[in-house]
C-alpha atoms as a PDB file:
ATOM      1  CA  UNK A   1     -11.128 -34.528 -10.546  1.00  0.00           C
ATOM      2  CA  UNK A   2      -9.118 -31.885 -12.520  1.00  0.00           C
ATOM      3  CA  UNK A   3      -7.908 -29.118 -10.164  1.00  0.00           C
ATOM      4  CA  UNK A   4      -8.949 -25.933 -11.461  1.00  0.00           C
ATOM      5  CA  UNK A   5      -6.915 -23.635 -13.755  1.00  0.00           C
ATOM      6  CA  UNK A   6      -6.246 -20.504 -11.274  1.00  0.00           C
ATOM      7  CA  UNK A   7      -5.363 -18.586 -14.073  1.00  0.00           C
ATOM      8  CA  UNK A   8      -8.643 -19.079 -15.706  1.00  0.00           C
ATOM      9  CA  UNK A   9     -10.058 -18.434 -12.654  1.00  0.00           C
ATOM     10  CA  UNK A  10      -8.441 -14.908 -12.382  1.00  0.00           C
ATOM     11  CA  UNK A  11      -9.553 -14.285 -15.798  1.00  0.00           C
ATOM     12  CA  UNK A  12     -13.033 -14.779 -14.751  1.00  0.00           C
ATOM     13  CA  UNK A  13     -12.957 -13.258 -12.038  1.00  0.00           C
ATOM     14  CA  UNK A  14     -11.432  -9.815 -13.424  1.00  0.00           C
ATOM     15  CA  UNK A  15     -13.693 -10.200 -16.321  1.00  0.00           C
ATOM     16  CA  UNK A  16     -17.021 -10.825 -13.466  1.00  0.00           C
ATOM     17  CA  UNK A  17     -15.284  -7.065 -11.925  1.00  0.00           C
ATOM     18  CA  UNK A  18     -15.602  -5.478 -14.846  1.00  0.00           C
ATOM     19  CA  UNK A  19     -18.931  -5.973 -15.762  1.00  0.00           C
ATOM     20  CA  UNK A  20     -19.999  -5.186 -12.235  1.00  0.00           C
ATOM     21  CA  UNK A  21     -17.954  -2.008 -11.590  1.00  0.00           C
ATOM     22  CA  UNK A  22     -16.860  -1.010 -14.726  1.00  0.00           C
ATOM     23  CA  UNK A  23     -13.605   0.274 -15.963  1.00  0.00           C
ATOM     24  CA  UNK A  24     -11.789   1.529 -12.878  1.00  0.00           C
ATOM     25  CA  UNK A  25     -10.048   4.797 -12.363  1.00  0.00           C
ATOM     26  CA  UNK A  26      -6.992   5.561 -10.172  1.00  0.00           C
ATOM     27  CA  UNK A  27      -7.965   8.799  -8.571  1.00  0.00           C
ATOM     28  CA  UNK A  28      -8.853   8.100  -4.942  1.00  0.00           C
ATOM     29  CA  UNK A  29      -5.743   7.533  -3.747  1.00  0.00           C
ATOM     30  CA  UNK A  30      -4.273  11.610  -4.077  1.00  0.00           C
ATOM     31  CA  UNK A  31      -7.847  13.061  -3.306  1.00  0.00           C
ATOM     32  CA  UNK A  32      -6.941  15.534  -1.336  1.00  0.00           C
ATOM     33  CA  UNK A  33      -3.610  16.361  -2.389  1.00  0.00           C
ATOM     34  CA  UNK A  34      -3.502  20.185  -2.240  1.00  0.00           C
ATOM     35  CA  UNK A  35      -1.037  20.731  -4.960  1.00  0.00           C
ATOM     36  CA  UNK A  36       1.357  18.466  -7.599  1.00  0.00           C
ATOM     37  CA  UNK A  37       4.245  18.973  -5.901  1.00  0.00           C
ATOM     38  CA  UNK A  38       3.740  16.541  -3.348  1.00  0.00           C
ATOM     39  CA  UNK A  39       1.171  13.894  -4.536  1.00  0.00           C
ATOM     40  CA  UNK A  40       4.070  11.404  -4.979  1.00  0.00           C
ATOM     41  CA  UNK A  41       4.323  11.641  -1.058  1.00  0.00           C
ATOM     42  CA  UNK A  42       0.613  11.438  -0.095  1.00  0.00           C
ATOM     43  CA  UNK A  43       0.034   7.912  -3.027  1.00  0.00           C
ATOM     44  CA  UNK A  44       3.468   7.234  -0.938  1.00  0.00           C
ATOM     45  CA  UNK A  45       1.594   7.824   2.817  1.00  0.00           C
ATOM     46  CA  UNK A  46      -2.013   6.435   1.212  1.00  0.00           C
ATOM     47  CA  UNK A  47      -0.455   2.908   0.081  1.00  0.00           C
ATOM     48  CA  UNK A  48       0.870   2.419   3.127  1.00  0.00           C
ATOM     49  CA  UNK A  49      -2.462   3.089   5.069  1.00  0.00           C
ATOM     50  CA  UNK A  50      -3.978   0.711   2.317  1.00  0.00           C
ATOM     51  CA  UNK A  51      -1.876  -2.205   3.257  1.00  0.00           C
ATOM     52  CA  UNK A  52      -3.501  -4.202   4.774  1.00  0.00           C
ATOM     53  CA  UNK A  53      -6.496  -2.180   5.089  1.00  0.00           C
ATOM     54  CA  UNK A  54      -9.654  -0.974   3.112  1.00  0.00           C
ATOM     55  CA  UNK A  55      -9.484   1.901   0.726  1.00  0.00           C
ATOM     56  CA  UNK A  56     -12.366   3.528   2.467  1.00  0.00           C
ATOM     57  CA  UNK A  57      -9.903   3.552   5.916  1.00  0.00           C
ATOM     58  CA  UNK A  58      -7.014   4.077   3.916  1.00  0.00           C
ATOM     59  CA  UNK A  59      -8.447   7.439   2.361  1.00  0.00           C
ATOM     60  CA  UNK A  60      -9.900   8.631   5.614  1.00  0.00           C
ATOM     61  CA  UNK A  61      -6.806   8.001   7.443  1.00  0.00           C
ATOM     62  CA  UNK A  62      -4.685   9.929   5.074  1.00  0.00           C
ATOM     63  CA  UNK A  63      -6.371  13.079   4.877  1.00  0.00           C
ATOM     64  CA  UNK A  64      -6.753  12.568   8.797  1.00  0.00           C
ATOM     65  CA  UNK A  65      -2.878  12.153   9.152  1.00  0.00           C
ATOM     66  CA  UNK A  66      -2.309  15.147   6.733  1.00  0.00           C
ATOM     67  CA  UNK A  67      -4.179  17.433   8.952  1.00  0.00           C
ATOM     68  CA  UNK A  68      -2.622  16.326  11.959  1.00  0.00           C
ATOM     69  CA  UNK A  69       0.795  17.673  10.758  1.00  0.00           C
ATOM     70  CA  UNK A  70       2.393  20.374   9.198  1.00  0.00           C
ATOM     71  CA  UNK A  71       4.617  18.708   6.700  1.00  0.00           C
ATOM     72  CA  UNK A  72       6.342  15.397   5.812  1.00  0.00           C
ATOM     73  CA  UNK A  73       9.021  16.579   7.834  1.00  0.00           C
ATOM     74  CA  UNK A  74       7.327  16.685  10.833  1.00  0.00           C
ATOM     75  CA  UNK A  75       5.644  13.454   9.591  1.00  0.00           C
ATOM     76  CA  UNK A  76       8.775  12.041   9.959  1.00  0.00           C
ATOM     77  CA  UNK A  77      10.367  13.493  13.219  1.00  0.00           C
ATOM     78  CA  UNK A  78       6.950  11.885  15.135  1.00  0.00           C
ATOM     79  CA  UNK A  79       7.389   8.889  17.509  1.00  0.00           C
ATOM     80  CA  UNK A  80       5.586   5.943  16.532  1.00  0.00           C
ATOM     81  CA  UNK A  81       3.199   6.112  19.241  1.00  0.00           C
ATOM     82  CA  UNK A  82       2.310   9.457  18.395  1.00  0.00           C
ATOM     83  CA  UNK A  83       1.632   8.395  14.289  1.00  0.00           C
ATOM     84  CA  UNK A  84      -0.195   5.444  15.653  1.00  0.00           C
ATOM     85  CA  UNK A  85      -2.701   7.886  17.264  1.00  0.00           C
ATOM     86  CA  UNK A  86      -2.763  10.363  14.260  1.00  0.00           C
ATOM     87  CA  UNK A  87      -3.686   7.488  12.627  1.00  0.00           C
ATOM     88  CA  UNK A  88      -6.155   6.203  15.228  1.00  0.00           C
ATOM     89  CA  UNK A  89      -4.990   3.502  17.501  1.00  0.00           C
ATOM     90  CA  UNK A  90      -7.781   0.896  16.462  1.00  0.00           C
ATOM     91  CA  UNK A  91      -6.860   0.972  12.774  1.00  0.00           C
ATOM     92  CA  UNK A  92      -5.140  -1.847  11.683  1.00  0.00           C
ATOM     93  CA  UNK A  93      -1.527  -3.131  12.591  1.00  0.00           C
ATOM     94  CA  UNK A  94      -1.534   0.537  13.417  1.00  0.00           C
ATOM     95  CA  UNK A  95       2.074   0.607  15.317  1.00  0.00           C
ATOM     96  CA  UNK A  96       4.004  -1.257  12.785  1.00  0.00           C
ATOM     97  CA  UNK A  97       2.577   0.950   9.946  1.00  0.00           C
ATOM     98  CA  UNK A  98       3.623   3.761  12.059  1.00  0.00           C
ATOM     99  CA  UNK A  99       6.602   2.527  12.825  1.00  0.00           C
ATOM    100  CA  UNK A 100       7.241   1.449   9.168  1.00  0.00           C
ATOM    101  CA  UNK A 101       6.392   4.902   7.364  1.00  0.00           C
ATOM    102  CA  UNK A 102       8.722   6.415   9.954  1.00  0.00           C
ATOM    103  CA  UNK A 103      11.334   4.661   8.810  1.00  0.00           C
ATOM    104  CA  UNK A 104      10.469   5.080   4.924  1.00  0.00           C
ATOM    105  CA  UNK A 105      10.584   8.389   5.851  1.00  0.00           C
ATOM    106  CA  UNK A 106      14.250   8.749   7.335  1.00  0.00           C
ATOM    107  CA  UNK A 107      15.375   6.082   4.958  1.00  0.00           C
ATOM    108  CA  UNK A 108      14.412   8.641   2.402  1.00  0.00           C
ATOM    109  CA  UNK A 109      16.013  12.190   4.313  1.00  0.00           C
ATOM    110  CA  UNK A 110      19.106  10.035   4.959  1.00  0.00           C
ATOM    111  CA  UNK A 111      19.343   9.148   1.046  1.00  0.00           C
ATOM    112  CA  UNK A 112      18.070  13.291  -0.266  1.00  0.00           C
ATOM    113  CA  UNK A 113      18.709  15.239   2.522  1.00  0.00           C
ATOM    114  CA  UNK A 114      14.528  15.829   1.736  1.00  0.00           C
ATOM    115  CA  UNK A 115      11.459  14.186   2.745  1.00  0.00           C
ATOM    116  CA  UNK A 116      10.982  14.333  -1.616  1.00  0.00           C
ATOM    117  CA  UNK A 117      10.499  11.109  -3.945  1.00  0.00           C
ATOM    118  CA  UNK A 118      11.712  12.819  -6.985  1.00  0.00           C
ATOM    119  CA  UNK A 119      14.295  11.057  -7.785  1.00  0.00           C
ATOM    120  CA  UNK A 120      11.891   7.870  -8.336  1.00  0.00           C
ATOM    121  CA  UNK A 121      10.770   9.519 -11.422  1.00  0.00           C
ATOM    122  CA  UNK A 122      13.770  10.600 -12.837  1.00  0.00           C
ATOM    123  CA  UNK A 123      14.982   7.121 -12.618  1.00  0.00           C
ATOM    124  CA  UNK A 124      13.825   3.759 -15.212  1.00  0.00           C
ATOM    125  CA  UNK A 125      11.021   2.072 -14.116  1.00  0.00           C
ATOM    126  CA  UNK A 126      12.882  -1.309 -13.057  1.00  0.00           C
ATOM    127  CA  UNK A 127      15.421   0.680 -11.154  1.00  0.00           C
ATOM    128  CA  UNK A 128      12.612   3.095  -9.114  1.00  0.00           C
ATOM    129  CA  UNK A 129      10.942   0.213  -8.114  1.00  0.00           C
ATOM    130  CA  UNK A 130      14.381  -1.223  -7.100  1.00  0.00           C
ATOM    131  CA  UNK A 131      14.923   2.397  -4.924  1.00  0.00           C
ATOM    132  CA  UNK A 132      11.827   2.293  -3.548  1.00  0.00           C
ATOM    133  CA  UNK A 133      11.955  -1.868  -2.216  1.00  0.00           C
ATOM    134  CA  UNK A 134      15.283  -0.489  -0.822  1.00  0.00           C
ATOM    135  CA  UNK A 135      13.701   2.000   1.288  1.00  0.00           C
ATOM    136  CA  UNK A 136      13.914   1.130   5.136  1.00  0.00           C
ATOM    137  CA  UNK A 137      10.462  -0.270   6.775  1.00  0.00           C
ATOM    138  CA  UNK A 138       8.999  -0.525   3.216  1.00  0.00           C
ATOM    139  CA  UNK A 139       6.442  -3.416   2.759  1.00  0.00           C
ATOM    140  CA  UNK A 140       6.471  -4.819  -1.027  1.00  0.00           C
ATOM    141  CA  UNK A 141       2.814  -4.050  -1.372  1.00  0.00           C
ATOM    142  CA  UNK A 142       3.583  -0.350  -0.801  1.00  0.00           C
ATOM    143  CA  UNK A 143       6.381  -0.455  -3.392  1.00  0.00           C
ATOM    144  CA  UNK A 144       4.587  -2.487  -5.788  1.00  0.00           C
ATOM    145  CA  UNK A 145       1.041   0.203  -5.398  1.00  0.00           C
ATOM    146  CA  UNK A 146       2.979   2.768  -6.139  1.00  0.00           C
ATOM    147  CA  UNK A 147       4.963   1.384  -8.779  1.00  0.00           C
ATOM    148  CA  UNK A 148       1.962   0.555 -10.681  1.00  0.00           C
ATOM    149  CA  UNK A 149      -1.023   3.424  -9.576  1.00  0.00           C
ATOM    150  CA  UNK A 150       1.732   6.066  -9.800  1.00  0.00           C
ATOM    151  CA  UNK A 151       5.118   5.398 -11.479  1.00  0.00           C
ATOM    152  CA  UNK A 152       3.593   3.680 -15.087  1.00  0.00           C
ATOM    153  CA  UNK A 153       5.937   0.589 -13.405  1.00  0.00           C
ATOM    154  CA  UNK A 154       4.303  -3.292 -13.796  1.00  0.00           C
ATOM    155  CA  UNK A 155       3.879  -4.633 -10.306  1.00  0.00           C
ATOM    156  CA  UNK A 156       0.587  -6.286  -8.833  1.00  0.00           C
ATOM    157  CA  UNK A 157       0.611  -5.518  -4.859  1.00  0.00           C
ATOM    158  CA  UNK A 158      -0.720  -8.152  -2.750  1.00  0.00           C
ATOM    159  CA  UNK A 159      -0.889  -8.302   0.857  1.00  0.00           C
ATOM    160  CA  UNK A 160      -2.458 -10.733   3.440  1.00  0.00           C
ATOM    161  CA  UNK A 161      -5.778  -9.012   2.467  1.00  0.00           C
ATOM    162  CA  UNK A 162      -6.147  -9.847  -1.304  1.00  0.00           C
ATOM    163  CA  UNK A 163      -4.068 -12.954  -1.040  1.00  0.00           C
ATOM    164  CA  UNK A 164      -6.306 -14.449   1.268  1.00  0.00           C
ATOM    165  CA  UNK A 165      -9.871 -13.070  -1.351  1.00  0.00           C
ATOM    166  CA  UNK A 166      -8.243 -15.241  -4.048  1.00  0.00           C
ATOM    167  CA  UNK A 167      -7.587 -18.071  -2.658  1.00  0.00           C
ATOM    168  CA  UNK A 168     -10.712 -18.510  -1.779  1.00  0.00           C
ATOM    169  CA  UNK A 169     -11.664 -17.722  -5.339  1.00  0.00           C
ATOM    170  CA  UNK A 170      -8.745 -20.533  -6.543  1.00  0.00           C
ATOM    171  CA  UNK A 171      -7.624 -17.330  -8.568  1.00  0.00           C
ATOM    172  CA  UNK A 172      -3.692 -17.981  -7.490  1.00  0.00           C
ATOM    173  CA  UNK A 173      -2.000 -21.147  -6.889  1.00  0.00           C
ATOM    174  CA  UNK A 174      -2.802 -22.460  -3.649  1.00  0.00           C
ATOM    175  CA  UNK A 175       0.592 -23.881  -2.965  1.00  0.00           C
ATOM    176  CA  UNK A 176       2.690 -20.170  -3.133  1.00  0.00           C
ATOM    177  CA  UNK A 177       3.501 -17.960  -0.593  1.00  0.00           C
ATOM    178  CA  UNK A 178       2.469 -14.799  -0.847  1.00  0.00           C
ATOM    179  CA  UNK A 179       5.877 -13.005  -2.063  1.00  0.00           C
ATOM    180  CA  UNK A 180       5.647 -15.911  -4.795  1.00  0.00           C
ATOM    181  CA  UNK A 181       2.288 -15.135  -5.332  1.00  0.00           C
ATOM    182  CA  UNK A 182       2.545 -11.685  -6.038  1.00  0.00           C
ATOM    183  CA  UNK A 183       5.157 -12.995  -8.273  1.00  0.00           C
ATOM    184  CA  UNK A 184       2.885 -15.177 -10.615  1.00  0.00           C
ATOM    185  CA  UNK A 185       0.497 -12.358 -10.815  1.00  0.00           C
ATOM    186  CA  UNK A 186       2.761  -9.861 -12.061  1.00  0.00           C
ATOM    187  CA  UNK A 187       3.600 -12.897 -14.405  1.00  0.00           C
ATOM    188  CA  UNK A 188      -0.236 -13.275 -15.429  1.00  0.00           C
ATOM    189  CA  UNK A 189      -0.633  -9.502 -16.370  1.00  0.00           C
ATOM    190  CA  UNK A 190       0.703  -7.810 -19.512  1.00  0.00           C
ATOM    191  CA  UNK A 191       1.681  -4.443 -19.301  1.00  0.00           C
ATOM    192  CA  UNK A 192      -0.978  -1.921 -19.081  1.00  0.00           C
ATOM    193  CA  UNK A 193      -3.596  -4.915 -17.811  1.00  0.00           C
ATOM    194  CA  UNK A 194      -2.036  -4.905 -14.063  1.00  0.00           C
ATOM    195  CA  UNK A 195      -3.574  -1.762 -13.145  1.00  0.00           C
ATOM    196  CA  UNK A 196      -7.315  -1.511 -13.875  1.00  0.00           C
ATOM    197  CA  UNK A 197      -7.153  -5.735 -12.558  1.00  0.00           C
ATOM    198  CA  UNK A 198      -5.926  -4.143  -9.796  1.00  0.00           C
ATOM    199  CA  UNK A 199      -7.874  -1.353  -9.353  1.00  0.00           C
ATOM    200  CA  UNK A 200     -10.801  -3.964  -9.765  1.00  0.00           C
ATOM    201  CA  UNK A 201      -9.439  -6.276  -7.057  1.00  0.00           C
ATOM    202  CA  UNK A 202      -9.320  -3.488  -4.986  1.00  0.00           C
ATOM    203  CA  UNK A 203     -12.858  -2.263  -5.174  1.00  0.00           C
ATOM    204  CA  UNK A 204     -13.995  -5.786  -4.900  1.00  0.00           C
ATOM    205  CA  UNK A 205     -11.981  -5.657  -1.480  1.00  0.00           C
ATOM    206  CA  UNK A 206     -14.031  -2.515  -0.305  1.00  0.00           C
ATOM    207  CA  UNK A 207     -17.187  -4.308  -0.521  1.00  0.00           C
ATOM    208  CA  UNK A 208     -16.509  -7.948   0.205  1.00  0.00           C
ATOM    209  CA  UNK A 209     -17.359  -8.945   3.427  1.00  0.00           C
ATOM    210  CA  UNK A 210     -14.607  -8.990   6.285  1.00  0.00           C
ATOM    211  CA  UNK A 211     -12.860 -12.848   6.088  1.00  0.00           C
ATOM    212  CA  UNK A 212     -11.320 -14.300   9.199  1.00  0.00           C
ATOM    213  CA  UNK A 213      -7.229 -14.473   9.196  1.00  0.00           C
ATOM    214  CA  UNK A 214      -5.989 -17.507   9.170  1.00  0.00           C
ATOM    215  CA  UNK A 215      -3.988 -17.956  12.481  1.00  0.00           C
ATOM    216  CA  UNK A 216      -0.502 -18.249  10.547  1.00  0.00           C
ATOM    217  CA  UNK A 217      -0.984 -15.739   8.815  1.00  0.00           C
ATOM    218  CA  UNK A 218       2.127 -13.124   8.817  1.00  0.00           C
ATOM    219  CA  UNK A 219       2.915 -10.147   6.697  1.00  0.00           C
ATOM    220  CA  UNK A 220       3.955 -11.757   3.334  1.00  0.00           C
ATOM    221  CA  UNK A 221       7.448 -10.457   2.290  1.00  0.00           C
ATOM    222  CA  UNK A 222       7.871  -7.417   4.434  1.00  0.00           C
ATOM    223  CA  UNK A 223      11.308  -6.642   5.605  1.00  0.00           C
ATOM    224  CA  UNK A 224      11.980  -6.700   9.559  1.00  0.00           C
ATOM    225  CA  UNK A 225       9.824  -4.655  11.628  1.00  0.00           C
ATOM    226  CA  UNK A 226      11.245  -1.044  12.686  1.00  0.00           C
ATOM    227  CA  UNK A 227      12.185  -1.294  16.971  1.00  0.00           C
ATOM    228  CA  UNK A 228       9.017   0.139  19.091  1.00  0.00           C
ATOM    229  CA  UNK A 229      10.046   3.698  20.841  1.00  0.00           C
ATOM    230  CA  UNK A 230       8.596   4.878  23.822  1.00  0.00           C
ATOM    231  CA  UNK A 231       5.774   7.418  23.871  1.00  0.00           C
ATOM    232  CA  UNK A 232       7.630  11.355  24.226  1.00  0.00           C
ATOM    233  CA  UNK A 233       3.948  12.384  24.750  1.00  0.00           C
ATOM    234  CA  UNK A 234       0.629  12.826  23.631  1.00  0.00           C
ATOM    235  CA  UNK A 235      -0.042  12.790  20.068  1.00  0.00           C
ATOM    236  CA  UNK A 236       0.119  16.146  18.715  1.00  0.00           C
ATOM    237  CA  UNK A 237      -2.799  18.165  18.503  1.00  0.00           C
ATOM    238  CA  UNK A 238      -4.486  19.033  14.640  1.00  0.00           C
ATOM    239  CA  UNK A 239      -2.648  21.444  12.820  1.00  0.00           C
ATOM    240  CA  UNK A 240      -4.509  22.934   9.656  1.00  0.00           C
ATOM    241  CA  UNK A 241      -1.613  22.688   7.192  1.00  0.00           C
ATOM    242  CA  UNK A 242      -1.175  20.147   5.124  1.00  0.00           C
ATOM    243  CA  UNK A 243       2.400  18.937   3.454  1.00  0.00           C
END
């Protein structure tokens, strides 16, 4: 029996998307945002509540976060345990993301003297995507979302999630790891068609049914996990300003 053509299979499936949801648009991720200035910083703080997550918990948890602090500054100086509970304690991997952001964070006021993304946009595509793999804590798919929903970059982000949805569709090679996968879709895509599959893929994610993990399953191409801190205290209380 012929093994089936994944990349067929991706084309049907995007094509199946389409029809079903129609022609996606990339505004959930900055709803919200209460001015321009900083929406580069909430897509920033949203992607990296969506990996690994739903959108739904992803948009809830960043307006949730946003109220809980002042600005990204104080975003930053939090503990991990005290992020983990802005961000509720039962969502998931909650102290690595935590821990991760934090770290994105610093990387960033180390590099700008700022909690600011700026210069991401002043630089080439290839090279901000470059910048922003280089950041401390920062998991590919975070890069790679942002890249693509807000930098105009070509990326396809896949995590453990989405991986995991198409294999069981046969829609990527079954033999690639995930980093390699992301890889072949990026590959698969011309520019301008990575988004709105994407954007698709990632609606089809909201309202798929939940799929067990496979037991060795690990976080596909993220960098070393930040160190665990100890709790200075309970999580802040919420503040009404947002960054």
């Amino acid at each position: 029996m012929t093994a089936p053509d994944p990349a067929k299979k991706l084309q049907a499936l995007v094509k199946k998307l389409r029809s079903q949801y129609g022609e996606p648009v990339p505004e959930g991720d900055c709803e919200g945002c209460p001015e321009d200035g900083c929406r580069l910083l909430w897509r920033l703080v949203y992607a990296f509540l969506a990996w690994e997550a739903s959108a739904s918990k992803a948009g809830a948890a960043t307006k949730r976060l946003h109220h809980a602090v002042i600005d990204y500054n104080e975003m930053r100086v939090c503990l991990n345990d005290e992020l983990a509970a802005m961000i509720g304690e039962r969502y998931p991997r909650a102290h690595e993301r935590a821990a991760r952001l934090r770290s994105t964070l610093n990387d960033l006021y180390r590099r700008e003297h700022s909690v600011k993304l700026e210069r991401a946009q002043t630089l080439g595509k290839r090279e901000a995507r470059e910048y922003m793999d280089s950041l401390d804590g920062m998991p590919p798919f975070v890069s790679a979302r942002l890249s693509l929903v807000a930098l105009g970059g070509h990326a396809f982000p896949l995590d453990e999630r989405i991986h995991q949805a198409l294999l069981e569709e046969e829609a990527v090679p079954a033999g690639l790891p995930l980093p390699d996968a992301a890889g072949w879709l990026e590959r698969h895509f011309r520019a301008g068609e990575a988004l709105p599959a994407y954007l698709l893929i990632e609606k089809w994610m909201e309202d798929r049914p939940a799929q067990r993990k496979p037991a060795t399953a690990r976080a596909g191409g993220a960098k070393g996990r930040p160190a665990p801190e100890k709790t200075r205290g309970a999580a802040r209380p919420g503040r009404a300003g947002k960054p």
